[in-house]
C-alpha atoms as a PDB file:
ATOM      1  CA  UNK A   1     -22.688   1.009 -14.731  1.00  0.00           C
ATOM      2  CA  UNK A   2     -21.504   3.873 -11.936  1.00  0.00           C
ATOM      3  CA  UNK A   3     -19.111   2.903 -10.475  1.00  0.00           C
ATOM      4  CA  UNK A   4     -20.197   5.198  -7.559  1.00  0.00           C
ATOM      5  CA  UNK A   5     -21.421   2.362  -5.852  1.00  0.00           C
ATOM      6  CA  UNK A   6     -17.781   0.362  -5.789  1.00  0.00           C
ATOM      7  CA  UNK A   7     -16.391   3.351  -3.963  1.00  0.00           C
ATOM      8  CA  UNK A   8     -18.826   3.558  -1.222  1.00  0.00           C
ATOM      9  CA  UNK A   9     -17.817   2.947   2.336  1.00  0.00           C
ATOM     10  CA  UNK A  10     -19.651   0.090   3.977  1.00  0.00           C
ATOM     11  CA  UNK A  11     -17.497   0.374   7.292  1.00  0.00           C
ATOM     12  CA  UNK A  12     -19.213   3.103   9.669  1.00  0.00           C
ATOM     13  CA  UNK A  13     -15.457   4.337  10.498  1.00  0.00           C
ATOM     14  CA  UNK A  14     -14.835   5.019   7.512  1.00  0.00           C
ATOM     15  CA  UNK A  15     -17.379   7.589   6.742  1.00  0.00           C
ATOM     16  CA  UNK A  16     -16.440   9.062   9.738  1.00  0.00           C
ATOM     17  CA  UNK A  17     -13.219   9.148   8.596  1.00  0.00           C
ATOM     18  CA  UNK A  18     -14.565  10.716   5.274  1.00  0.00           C
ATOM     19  CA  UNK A  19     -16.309  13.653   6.906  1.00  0.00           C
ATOM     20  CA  UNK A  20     -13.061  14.360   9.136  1.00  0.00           C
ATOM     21  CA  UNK A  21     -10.709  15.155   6.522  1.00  0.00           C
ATOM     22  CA  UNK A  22     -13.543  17.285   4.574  1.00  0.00           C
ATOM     23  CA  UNK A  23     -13.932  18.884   8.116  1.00  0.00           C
ATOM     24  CA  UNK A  24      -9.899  19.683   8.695  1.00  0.00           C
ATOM     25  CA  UNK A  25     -10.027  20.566   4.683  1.00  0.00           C
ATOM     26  CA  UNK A  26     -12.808  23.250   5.569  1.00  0.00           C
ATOM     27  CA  UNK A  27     -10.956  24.750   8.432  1.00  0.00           C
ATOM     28  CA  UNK A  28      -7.959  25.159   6.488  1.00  0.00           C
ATOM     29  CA  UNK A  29      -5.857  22.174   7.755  1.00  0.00           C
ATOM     30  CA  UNK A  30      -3.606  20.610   4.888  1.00  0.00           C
ATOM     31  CA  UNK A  31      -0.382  18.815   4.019  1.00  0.00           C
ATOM     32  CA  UNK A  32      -0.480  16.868   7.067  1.00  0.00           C
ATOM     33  CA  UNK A  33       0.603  13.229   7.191  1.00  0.00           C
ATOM     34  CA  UNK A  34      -2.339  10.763   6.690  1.00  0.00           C
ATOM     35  CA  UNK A  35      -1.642   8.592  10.021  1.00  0.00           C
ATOM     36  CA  UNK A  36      -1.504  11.736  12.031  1.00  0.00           C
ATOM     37  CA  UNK A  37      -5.109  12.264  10.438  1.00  0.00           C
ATOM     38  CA  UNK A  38      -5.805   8.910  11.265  1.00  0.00           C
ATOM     39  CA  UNK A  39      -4.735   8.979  14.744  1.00  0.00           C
ATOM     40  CA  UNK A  40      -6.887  11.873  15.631  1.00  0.00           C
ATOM     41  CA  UNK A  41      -9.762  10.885  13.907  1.00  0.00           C
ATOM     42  CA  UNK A  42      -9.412   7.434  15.716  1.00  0.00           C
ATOM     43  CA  UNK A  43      -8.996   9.224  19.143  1.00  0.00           C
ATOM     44  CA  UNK A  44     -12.630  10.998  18.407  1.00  0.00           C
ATOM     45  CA  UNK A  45     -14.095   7.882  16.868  1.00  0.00           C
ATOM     46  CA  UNK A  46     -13.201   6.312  20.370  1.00  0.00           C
ATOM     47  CA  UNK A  47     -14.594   9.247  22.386  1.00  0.00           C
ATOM     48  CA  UNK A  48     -17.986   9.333  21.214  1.00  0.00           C
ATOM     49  CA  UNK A  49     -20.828   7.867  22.146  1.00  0.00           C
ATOM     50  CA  UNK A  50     -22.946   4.957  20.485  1.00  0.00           C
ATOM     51  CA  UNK A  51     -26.005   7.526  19.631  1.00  0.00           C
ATOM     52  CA  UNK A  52     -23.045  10.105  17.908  1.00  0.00           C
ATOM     53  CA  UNK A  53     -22.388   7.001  16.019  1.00  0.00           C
ATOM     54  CA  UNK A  54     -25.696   5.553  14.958  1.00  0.00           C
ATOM     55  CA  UNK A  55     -25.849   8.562  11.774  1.00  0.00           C
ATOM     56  CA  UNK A  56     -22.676   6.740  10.523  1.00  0.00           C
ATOM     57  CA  UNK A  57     -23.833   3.342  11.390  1.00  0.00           C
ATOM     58  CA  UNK A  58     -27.021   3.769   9.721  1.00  0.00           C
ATOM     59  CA  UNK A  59     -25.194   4.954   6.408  1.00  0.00           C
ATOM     60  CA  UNK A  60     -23.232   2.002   5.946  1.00  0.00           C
ATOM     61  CA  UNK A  61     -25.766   0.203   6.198  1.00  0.00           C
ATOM     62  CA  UNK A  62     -27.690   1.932   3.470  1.00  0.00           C
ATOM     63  CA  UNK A  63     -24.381   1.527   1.721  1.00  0.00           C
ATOM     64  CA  UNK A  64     -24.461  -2.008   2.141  1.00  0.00           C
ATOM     65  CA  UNK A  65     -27.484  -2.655   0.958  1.00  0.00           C
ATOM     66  CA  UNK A  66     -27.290   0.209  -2.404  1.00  0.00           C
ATOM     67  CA  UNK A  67     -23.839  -2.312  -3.035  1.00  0.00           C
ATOM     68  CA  UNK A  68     -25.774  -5.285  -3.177  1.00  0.00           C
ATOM     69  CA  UNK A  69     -28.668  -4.358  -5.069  1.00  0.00           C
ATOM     70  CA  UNK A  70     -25.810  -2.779  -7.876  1.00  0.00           C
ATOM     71  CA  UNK A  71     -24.204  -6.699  -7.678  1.00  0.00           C
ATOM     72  CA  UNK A  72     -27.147  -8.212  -7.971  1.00  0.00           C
ATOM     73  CA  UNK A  73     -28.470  -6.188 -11.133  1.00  0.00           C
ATOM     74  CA  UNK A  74     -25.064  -6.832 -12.360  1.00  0.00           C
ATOM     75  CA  UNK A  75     -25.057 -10.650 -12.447  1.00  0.00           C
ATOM     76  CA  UNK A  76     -28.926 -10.730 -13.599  1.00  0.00           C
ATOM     77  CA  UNK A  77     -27.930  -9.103 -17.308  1.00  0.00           C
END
């Protein structure tokens, strides 16, 4: 089985998260500590507005639901 699935964020911060360190790895920000990372990607998070969030809301959702139906073919074999 993939374990894809296991490793796929179901909190909508977290994705966020995700994308924010790909986006400071693109612009050429590295080595930096992970709760300073953290910190600023918590003071965006914060800052924007429920329909900036509804793309990351709606993916953890469909992550949700692509983690259950893996668990649920699991226990059926």
């Amino acid at each position: 089985m993939n374990d894809t699935f296991k490793k796929l964020p179901v909190n909508p911060y977290f994705i966020f998260l995700a994308q924010f360190r790909e986006y400071l790895e693109k612009r050429g920000v590295r080595n930096i500590k992970v709760t300073t990372v953290a910190r600023a990607a918590g003071k965006k998070w914060r800052q924007m507005s429920c329909s900036q969030k509804a793309a990351y809301i709606e993916s953890a959702q469909m992550n949700r639901e692509a983690r259950k139906r893996i668990h649920t073919i699991k226990t059926e074999v």
